[in-house]
C-alpha atoms as a PDB file:
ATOM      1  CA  UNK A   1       5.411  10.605  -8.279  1.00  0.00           C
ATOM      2  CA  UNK A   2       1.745  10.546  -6.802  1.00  0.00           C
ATOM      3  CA  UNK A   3       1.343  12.672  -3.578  1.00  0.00           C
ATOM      4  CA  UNK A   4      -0.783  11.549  -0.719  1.00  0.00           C
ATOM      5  CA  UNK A   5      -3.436  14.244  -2.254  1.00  0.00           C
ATOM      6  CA  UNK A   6      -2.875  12.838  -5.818  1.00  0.00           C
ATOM      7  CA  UNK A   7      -3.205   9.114  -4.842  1.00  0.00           C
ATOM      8  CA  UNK A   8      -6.496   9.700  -2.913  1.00  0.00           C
ATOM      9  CA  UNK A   9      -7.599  11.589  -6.139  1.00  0.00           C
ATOM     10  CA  UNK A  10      -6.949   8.382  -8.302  1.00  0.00           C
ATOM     11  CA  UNK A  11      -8.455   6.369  -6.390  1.00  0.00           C
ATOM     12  CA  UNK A  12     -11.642   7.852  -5.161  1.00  0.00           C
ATOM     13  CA  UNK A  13     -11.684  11.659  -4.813  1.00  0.00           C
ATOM     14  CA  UNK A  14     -12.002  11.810  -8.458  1.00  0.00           C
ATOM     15  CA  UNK A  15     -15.638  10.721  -7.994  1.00  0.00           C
ATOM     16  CA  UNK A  16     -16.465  14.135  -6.479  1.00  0.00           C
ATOM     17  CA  UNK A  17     -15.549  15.961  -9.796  1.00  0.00           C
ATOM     18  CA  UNK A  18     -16.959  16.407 -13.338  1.00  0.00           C
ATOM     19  CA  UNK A  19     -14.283  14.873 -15.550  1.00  0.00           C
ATOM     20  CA  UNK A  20     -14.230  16.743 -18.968  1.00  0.00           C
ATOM     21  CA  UNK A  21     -10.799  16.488 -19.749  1.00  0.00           C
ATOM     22  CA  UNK A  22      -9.806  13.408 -22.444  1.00  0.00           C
ATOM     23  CA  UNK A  23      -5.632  12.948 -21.016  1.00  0.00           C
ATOM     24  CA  UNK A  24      -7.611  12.580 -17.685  1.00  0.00           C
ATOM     25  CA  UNK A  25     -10.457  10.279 -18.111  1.00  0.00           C
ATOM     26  CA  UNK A  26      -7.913   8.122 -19.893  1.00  0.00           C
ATOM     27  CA  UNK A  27      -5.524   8.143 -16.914  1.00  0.00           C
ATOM     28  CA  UNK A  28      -8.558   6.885 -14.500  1.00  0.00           C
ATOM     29  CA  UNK A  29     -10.139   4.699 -16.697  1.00  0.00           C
ATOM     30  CA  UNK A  30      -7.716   3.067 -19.153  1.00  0.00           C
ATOM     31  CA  UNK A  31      -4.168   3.548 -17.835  1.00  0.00           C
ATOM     32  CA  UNK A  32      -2.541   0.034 -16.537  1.00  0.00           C
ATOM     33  CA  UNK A  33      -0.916   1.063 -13.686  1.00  0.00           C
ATOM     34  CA  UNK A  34      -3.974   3.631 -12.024  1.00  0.00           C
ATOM     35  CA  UNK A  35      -6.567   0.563 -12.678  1.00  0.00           C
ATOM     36  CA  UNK A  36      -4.242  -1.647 -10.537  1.00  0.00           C
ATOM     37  CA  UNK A  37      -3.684   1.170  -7.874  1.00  0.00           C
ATOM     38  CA  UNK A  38      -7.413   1.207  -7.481  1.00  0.00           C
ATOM     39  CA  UNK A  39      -7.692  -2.665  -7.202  1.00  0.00           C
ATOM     40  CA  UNK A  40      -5.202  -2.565  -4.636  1.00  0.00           C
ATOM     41  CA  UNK A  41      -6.525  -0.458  -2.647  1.00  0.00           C
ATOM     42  CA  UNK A  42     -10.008  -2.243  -2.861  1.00  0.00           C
ATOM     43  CA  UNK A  43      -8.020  -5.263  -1.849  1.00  0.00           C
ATOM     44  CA  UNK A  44      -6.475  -3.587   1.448  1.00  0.00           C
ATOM     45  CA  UNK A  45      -9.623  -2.194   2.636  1.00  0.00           C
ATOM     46  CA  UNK A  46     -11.069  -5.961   2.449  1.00  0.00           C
ATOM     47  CA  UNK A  47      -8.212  -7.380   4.357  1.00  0.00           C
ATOM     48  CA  UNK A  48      -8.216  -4.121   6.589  1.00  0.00           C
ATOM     49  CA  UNK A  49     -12.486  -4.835   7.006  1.00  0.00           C
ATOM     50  CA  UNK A  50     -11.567  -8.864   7.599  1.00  0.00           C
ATOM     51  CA  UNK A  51      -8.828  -8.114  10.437  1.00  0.00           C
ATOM     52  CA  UNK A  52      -9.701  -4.866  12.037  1.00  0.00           C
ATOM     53  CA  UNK A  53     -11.269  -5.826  15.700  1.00  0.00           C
ATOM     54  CA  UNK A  54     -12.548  -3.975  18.467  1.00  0.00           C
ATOM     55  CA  UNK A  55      -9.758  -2.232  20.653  1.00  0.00           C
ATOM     56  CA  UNK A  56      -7.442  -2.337  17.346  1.00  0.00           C
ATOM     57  CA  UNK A  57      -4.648   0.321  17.108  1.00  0.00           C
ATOM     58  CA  UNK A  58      -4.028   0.302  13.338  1.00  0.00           C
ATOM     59  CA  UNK A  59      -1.363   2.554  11.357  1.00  0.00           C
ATOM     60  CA  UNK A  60      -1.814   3.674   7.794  1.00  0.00           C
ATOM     61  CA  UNK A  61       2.428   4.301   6.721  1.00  0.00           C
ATOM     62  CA  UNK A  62       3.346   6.716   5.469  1.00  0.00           C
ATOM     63  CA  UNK A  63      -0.131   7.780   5.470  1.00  0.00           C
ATOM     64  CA  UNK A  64      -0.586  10.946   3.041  1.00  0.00           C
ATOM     65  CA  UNK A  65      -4.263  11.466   3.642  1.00  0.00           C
ATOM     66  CA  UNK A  66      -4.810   8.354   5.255  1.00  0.00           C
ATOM     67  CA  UNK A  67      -7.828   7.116   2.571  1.00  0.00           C
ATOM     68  CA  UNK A  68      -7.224   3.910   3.335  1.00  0.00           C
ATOM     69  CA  UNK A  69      -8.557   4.102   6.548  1.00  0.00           C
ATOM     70  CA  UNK A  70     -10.552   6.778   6.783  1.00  0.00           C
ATOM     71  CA  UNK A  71     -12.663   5.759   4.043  1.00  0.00           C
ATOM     72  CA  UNK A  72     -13.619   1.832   5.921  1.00  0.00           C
ATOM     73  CA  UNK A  73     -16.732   0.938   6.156  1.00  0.00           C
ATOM     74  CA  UNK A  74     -16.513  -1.136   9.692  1.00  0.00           C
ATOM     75  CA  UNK A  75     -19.029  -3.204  11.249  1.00  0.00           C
ATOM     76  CA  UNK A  76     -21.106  -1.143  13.856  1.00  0.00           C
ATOM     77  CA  UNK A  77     -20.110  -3.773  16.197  1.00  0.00           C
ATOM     78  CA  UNK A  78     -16.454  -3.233  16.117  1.00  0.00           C
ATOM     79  CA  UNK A  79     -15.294  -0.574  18.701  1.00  0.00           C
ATOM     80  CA  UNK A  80     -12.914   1.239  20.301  1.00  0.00           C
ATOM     81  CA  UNK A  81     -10.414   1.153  17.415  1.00  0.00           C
ATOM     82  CA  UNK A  82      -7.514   3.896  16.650  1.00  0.00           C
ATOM     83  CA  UNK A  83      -5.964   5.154  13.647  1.00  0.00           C
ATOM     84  CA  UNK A  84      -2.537   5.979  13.547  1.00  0.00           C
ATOM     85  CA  UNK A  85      -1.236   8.058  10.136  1.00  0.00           C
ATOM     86  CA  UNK A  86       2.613   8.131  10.158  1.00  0.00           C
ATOM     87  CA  UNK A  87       4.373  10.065   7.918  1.00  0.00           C
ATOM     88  CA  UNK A  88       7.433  12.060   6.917  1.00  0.00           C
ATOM     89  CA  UNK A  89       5.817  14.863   5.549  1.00  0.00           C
ATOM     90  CA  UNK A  90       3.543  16.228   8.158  1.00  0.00           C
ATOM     91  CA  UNK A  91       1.989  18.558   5.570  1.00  0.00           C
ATOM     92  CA  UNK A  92      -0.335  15.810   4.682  1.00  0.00           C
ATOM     93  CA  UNK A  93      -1.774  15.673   8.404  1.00  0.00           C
ATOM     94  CA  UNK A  94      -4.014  18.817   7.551  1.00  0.00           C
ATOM     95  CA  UNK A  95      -5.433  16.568   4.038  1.00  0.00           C
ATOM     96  CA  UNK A  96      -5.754  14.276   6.250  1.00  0.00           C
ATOM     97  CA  UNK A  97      -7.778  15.608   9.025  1.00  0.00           C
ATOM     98  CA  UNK A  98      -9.818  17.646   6.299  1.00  0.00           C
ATOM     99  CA  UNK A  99     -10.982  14.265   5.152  1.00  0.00           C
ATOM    100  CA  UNK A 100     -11.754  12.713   8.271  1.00  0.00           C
ATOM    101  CA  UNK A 101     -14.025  15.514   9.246  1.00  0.00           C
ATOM    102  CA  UNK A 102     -15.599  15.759   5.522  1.00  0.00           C
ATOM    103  CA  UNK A 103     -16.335  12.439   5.699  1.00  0.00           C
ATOM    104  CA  UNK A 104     -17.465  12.211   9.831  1.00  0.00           C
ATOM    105  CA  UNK A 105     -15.082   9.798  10.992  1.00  0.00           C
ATOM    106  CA  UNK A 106     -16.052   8.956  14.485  1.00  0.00           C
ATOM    107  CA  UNK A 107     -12.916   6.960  14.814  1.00  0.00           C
ATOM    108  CA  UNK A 108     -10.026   8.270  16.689  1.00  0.00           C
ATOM    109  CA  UNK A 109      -6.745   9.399  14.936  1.00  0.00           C
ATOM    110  CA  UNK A 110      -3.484  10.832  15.331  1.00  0.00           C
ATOM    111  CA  UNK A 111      -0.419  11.619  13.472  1.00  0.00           C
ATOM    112  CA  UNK A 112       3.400  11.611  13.915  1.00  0.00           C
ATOM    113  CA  UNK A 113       5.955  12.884  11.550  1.00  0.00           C
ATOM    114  CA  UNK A 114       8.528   9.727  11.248  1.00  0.00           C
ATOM    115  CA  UNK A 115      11.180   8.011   8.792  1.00  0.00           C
ATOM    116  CA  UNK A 116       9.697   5.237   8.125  1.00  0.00           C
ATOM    117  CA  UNK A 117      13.208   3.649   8.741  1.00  0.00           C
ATOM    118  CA  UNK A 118      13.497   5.050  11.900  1.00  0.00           C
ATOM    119  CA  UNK A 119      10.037   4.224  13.593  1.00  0.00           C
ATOM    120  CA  UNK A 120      11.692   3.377  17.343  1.00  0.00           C
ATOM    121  CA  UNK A 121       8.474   2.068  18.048  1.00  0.00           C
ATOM    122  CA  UNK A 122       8.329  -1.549  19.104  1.00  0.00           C
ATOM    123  CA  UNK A 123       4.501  -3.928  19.726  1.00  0.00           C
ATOM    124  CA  UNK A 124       2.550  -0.944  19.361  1.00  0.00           C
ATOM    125  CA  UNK A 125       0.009  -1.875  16.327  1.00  0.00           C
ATOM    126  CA  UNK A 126      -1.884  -4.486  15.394  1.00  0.00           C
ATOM    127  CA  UNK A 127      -1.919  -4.121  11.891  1.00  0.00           C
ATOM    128  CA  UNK A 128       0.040  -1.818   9.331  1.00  0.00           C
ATOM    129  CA  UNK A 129      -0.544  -1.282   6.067  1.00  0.00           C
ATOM    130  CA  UNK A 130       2.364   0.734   3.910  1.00  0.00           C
ATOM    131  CA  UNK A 131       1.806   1.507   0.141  1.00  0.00           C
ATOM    132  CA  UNK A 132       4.515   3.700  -1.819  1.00  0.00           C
ATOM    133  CA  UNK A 133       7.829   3.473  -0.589  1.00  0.00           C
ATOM    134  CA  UNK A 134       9.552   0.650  -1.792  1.00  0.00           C
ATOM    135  CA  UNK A 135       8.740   1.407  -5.190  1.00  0.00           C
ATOM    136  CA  UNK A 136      10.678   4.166  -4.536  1.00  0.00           C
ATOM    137  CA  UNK A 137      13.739   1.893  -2.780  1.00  0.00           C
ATOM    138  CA  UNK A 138      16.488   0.590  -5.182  1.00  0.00           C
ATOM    139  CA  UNK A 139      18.512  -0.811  -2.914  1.00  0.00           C
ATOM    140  CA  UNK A 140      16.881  -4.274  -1.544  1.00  0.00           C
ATOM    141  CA  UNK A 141      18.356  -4.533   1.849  1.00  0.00           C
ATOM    142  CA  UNK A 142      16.646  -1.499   2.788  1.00  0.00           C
ATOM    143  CA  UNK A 143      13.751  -2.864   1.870  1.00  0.00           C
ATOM    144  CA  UNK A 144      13.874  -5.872   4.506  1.00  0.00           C
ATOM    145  CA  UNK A 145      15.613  -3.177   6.914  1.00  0.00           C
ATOM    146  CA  UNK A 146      12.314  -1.048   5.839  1.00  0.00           C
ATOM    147  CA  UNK A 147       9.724  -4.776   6.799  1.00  0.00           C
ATOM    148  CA  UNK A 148      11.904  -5.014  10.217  1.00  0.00           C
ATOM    149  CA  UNK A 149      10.838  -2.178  11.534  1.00  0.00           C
ATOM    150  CA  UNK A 150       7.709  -2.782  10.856  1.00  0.00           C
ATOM    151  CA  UNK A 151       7.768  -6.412  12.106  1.00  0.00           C
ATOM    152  CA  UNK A 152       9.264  -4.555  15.445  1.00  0.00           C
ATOM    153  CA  UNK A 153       6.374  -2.257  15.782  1.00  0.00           C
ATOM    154  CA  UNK A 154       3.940  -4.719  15.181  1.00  0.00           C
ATOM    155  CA  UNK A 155       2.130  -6.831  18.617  1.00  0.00           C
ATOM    156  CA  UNK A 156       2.497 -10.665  18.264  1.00  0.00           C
ATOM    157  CA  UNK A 157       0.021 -11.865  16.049  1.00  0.00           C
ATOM    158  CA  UNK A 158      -0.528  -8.166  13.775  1.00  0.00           C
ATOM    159  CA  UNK A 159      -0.549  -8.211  10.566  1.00  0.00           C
ATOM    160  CA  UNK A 160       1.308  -6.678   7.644  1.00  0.00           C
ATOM    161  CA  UNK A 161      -0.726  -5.185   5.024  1.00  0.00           C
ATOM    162  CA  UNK A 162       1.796  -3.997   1.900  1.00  0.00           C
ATOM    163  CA  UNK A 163       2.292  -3.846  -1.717  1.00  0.00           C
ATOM    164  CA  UNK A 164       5.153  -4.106  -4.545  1.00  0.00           C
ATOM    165  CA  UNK A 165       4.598  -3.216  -8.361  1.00  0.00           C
ATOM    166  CA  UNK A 166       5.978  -6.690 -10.669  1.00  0.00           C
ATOM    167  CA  UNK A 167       8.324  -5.833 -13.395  1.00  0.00           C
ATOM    168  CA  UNK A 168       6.969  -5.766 -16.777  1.00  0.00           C
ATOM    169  CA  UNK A 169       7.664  -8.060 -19.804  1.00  0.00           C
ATOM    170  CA  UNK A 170      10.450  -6.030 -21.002  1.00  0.00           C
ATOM    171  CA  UNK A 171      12.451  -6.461 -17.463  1.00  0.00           C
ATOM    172  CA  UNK A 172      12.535 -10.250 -16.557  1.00  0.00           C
ATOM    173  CA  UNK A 173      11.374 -13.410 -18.741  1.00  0.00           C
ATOM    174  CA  UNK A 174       9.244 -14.645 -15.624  1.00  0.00           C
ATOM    175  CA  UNK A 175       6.954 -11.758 -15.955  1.00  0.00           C
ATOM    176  CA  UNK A 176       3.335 -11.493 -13.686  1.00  0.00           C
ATOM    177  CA  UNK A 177       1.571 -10.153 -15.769  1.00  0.00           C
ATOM    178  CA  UNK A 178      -2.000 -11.212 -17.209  1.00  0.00           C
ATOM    179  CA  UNK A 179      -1.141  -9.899 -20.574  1.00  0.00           C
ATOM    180  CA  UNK A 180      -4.614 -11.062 -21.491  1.00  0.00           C
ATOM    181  CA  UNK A 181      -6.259  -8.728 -19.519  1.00  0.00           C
ATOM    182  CA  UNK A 182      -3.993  -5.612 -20.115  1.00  0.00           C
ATOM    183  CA  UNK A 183      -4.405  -3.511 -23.350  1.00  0.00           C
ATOM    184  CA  UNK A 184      -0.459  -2.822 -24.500  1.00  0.00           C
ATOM    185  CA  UNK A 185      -1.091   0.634 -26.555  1.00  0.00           C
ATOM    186  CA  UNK A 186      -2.553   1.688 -22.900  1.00  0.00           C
ATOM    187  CA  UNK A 187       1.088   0.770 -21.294  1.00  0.00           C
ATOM    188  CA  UNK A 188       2.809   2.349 -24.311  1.00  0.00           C
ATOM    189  CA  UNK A 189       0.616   5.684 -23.519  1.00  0.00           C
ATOM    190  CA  UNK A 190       0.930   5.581 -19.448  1.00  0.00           C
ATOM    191  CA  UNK A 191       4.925   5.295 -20.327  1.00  0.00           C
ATOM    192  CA  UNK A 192       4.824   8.023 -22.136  1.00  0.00           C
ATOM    193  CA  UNK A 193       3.464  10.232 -19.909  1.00  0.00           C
ATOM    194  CA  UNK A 194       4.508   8.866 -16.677  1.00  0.00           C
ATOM    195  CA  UNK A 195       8.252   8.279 -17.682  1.00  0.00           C
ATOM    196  CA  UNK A 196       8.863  11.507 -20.639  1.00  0.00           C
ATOM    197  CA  UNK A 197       6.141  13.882 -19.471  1.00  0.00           C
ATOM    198  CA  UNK A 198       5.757  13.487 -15.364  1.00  0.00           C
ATOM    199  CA  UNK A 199       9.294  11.837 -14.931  1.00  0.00           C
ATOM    200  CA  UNK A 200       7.838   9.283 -11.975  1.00  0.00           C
ATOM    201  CA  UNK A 201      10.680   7.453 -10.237  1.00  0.00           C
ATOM    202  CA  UNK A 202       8.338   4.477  -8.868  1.00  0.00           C
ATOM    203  CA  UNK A 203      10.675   2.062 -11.290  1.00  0.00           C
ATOM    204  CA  UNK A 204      11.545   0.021  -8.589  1.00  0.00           C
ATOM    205  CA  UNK A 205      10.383  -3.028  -9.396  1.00  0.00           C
ATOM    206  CA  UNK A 206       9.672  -6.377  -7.350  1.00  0.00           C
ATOM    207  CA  UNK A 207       8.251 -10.002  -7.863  1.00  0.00           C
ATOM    208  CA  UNK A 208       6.533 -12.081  -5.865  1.00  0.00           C
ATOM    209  CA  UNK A 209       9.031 -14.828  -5.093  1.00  0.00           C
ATOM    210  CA  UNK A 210      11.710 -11.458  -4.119  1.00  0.00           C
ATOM    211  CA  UNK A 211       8.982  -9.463  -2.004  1.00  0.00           C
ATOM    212  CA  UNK A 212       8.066 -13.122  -0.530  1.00  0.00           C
ATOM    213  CA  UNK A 213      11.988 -13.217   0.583  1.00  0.00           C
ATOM    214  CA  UNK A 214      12.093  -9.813   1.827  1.00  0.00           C
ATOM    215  CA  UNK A 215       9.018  -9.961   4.121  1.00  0.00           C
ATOM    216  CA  UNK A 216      10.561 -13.408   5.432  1.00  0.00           C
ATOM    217  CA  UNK A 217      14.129 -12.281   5.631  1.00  0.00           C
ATOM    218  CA  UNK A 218      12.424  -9.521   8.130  1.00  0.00           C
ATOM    219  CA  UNK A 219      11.023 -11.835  10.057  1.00  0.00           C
ATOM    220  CA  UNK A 220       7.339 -12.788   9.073  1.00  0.00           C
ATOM    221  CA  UNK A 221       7.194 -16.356   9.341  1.00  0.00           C
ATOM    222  CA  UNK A 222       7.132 -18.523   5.805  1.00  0.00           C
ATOM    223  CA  UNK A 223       3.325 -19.844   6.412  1.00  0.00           C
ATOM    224  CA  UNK A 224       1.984 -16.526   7.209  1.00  0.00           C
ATOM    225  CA  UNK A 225       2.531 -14.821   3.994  1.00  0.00           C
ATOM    226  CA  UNK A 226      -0.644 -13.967   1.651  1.00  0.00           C
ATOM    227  CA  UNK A 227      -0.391 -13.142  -1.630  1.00  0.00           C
ATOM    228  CA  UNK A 228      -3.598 -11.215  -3.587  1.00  0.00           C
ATOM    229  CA  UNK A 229      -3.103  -9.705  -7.017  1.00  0.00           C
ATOM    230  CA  UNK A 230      -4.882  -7.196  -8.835  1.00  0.00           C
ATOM    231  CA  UNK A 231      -6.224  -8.633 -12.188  1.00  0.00           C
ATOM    232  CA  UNK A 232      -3.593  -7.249 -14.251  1.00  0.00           C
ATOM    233  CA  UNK A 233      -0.821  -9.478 -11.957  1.00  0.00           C
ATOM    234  CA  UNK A 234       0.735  -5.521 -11.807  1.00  0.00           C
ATOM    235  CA  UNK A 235       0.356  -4.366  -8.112  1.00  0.00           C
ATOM    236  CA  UNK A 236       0.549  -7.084  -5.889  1.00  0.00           C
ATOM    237  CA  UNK A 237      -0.478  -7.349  -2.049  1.00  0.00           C
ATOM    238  CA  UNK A 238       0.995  -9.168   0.632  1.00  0.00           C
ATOM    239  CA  UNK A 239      -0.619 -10.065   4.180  1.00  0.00           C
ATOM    240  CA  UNK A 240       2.444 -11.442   6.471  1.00  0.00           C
ATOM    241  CA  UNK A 241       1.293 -12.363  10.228  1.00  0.00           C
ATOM    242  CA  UNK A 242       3.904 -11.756  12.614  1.00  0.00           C
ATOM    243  CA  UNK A 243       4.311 -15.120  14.861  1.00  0.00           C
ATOM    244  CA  UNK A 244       6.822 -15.448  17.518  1.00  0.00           C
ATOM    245  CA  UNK A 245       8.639 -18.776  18.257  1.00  0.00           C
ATOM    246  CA  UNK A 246       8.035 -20.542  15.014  1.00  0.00           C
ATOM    247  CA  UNK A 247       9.177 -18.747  12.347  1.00  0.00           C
ATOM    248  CA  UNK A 248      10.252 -20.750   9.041  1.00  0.00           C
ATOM    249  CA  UNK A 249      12.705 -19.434   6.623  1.00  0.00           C
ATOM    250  CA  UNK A 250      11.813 -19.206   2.738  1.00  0.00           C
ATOM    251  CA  UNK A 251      13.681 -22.224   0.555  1.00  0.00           C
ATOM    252  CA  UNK A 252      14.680 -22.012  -2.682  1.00  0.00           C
END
């Protein structure tokens, strides 16, 4: 797996660092799977710039170092907003902080050590974006018991901001991805040393039309659900609205 420091590397704290070695430059620049982890988190901190308004209490779950977040670039004229990191292991609260004071976040932010499963918090954010744990979920109805809590702890009207990894070619016959745009000696490569060498267990695979279920089946209406994919059609994100009172059910 990627830790919360790991994943912020990937993403963006590699850019602080001279990198001379070749296994490394290939897994930021060429492997599938870290190309489409950096597109998707480009593509929640646009959503996160588009719906973040003043007075906005917004939670980053689990958070790990809280990047996506503490890394916005926010309109001056949006004010008075809070961060929230959430998290099971509260080692990552000291990353965290570290970060927010290396990079001068004025915002305000605080951390809680929680299951994810077991928030018991109910209206309390108005937008929450989760990355890494269903990939790491086999069983599907704790996924939508995973979305339901979240729905719960969301206000009326907040906003879902999450992510699922499509199965590949070799998994399903309605496969997402843009072959056309991903280079397959790359995938055999990132197998190889994700699967043999690092033995990751994100192999939890989900489509669109399942995730699409999921986040309904939890309670986000039909109409509300966004999809946005990376370019590779690998790591797909989802913005679901929660709306009270007219809530439409997926059909097959």
């Amino acid at each position: 797996s990627l830790s919360g420091y790991w994943t912020w590397y990937v993403i963006l704290g590699f850019n602080n660092h001279t990198i001379n070695s070749p296994l490394e430059k290939f897994m930021l620049e060429k492997a599938p799977a870290i190309l489409a982890t950096q597109q998707r988190f480009a593509i929640f901190q646009t959503l996160l710039t588009k719906h973040i308004k003043s007075n906005s209490v917004v939670c980053s779950l689990p958070c790990g170092m809280m990047a996506d977040l503490l890394t916005l670039k926010l309109p001056k004229e949006i004010a008075e907003v809070r961060f929230v990191g959430i998290d099971l292991d509260a080692a990552a609260f000291d990353l965290a902080k570290d970060l927010a004071k290396e990079l001068r976040v004025q915002t305000h932010c605080s951390f809680f050590q929680k299951d994810a499963w077991d928030l018991g918090v109910e209206e309390e954010f108005d937008i929450i974006t989760t990355n890494g744990l269903n990939i790491y979920e086999k069983d599907d109805s704790r996924v939508v018991a995973l979305y339901k809590g979240m729905h719960r702890a969301l206000k009326d009207n907040g906003y879902l901001i999450c992510s699922t990894l499509t199965p590949p070619p070799v998994m399903t016959s309605d496969c997402e991805w843009k072959m056309e745009k991903i280079n397959k000696e790359n995938v055999a490569t990132s197998v190889a040393i994700f699967r043999t060498i690092l033995e990751a267990t994100w192999t939890n695979f989900r489509g669109s039309e399942l995730t699409f279920k999921q986040l309904n089946a939890a309670g986000f209406d039909v109409n509300s659900i966004e999809i946005y994919p990376d370019e590779q059609g690998m790591f797909l994100t989802f913005l679901a609205q929660k709306k009270l009172g007219s809530r439409r059910e997926f059909k097959q």
